[in-house]
C-alpha atoms as a PDB file:
ATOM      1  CA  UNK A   1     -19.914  13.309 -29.619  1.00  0.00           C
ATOM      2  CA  UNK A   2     -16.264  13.230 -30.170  1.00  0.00           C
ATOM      3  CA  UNK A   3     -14.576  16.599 -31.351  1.00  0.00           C
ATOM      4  CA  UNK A   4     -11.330  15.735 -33.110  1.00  0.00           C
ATOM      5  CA  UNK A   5      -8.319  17.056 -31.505  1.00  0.00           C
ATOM      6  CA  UNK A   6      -9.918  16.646 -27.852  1.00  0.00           C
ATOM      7  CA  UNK A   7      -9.434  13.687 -25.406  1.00  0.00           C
ATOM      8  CA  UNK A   8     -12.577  12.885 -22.835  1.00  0.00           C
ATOM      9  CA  UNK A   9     -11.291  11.867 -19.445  1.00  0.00           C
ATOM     10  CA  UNK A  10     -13.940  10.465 -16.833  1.00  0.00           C
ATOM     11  CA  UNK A  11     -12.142  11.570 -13.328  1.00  0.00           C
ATOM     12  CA  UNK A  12     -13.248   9.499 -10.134  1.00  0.00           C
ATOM     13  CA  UNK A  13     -12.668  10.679  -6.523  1.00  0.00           C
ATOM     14  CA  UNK A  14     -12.096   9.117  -3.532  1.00  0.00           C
ATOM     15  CA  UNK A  15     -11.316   9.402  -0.235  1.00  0.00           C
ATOM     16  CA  UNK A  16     -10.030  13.005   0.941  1.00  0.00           C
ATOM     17  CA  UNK A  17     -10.711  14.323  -2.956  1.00  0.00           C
ATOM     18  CA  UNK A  18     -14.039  13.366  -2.078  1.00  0.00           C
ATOM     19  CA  UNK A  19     -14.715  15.948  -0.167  1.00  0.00           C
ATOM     20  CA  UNK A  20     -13.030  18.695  -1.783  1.00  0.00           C
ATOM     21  CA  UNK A  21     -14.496  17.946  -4.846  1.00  0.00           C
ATOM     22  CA  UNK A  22     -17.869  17.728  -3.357  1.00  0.00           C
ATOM     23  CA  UNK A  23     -18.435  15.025  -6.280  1.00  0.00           C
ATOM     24  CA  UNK A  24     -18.066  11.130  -7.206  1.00  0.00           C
ATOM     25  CA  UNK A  25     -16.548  12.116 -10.580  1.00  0.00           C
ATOM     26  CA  UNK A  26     -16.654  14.518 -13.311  1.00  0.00           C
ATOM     27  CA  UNK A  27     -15.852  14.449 -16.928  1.00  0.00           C
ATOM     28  CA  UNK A  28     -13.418  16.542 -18.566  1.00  0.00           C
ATOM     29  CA  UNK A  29     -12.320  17.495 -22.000  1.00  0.00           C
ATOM     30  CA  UNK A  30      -8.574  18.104 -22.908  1.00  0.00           C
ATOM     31  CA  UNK A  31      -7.046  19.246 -25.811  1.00  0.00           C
ATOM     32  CA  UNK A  32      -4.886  15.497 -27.494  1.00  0.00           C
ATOM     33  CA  UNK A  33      -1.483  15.375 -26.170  1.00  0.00           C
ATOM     34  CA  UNK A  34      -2.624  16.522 -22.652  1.00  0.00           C
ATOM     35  CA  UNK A  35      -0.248  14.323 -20.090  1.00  0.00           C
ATOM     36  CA  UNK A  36      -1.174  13.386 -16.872  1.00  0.00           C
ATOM     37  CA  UNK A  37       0.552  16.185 -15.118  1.00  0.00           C
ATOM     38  CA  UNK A  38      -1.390  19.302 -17.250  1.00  0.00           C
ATOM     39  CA  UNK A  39      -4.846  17.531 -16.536  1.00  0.00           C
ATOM     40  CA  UNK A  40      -4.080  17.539 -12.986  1.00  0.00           C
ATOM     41  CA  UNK A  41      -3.124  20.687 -12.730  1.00  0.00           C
ATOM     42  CA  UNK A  42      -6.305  21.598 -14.971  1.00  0.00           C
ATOM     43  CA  UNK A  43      -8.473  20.015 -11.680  1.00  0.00           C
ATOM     44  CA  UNK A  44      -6.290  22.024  -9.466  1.00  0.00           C
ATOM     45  CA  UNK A  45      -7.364  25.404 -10.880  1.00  0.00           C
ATOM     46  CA  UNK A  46     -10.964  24.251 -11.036  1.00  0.00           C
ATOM     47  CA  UNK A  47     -11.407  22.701  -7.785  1.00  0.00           C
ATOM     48  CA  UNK A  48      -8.850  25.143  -6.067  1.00  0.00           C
ATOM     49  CA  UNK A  49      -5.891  25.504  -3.730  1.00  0.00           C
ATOM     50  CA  UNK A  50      -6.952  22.293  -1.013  1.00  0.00           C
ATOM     51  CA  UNK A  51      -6.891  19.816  -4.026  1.00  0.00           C
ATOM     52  CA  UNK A  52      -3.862  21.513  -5.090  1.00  0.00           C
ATOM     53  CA  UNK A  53      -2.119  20.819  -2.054  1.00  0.00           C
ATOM     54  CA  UNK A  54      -3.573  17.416  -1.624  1.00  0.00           C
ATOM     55  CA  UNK A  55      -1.839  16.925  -5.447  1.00  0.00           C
ATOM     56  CA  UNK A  56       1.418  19.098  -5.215  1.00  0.00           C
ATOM     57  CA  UNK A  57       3.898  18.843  -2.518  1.00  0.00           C
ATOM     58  CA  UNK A  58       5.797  22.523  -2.060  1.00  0.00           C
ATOM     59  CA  UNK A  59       8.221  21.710  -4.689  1.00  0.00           C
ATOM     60  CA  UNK A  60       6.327  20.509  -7.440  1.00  0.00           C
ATOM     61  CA  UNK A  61       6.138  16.765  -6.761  1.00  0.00           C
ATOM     62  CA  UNK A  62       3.311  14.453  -6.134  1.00  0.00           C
ATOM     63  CA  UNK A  63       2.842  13.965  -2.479  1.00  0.00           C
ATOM     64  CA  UNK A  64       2.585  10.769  -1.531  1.00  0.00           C
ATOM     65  CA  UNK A  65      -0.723  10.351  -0.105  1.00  0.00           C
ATOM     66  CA  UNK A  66      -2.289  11.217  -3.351  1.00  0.00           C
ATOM     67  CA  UNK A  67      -2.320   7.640  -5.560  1.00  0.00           C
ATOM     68  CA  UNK A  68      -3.761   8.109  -8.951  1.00  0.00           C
ATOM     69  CA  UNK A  69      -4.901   5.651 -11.376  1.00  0.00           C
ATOM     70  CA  UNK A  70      -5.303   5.658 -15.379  1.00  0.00           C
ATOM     71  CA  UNK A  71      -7.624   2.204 -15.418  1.00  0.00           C
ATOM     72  CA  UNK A  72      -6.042   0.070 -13.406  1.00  0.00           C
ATOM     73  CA  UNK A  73      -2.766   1.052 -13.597  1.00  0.00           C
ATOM     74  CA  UNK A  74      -1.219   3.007 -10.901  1.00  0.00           C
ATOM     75  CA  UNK A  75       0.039   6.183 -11.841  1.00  0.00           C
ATOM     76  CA  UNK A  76       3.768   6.693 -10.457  1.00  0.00           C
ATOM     77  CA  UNK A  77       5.709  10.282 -10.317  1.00  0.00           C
ATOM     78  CA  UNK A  78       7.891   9.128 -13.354  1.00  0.00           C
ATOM     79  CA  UNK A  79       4.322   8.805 -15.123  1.00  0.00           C
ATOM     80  CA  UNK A  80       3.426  12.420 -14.423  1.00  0.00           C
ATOM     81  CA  UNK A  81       4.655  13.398 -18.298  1.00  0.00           C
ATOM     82  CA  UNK A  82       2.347  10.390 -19.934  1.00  0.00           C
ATOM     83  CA  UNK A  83       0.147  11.390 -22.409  1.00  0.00           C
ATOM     84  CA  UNK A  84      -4.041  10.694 -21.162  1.00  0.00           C
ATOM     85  CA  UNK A  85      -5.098   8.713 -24.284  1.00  0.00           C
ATOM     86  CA  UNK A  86      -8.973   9.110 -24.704  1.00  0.00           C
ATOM     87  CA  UNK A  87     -12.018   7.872 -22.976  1.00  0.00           C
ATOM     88  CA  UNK A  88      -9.270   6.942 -20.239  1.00  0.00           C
ATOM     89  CA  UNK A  89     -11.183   6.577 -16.385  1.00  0.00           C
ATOM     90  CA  UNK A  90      -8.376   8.160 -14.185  1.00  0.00           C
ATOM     91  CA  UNK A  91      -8.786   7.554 -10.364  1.00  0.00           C
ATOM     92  CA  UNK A  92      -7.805  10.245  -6.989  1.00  0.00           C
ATOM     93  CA  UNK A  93      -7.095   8.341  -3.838  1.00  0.00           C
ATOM     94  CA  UNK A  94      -6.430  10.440  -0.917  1.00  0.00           C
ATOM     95  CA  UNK A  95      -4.523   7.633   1.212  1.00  0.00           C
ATOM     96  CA  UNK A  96      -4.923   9.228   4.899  1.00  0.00           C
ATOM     97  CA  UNK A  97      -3.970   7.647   8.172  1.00  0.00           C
ATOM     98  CA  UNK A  98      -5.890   6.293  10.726  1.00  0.00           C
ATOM     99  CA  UNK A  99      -5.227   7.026  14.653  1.00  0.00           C
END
C-alpha cells in the first residue's frame, strides 16, 4: 500500500555488495524528495561500515568500483543529488578486478 509522502525503492545487489549484504535485494521506504546520495547513505548505516567503504571513498566521493543504477540508467557522481522517484529498482555493482 502506498503511504503518501513516502517513495518505495526495490535495491538489488551484486557482486562484492552481495556479500556484505548477505541478500539479493531489499526494499526500502524513504521519505519523497530522498536523492540518491541520502538513500545510500540510509544502506550504509543499516548494512554498516564495509558497505560504507565499498560506497564512500575517504573524502566523501563515490569510489569508483561501486557502479549504481536507477533502471537502466547508470548512476554517475554528478547524479548523487537526484531525487529517487518512486517504485524506482536501483542497482549496486561492486566492479572488482580479476588477477
Amino acid at each position: 500500500m502506498k503511504v503518501p509522502g513516502n517513495t518505495k525503492v526495490k535495491v538489488h545487489f551484486l557482486g562484492g555488495f552481495r556479500g556484505i549484504t548477505g541478500k539479493w535485494e531489499d526494499k526500502v521506504t524513504v521519505p519523497q524528495g530522498t536523492t540518491v546520495r541520502m538513500l545510500l547513505d540510509k544502506l550504509a548505516e543499516k548494512y554498516g561500515d564495509a558497505f560504507k567503504e565499498l560506497v564512500w571513498s575517504s573524502d566523501g566521493k563515490l569510489r569508483p568500483p561501486c557502479k549504481l543504477f536507477l533502471g537502466l540508467e547508470e548512476v554517475s557522481p554528478e547524479d548523487l543529488d537526484r531525487e529517487v522517484s518512486d517504485e524506482v529498482n536501483l542497482f549496486f555493482l561492486a566492479v572488482l578486478r580479476a588477477g
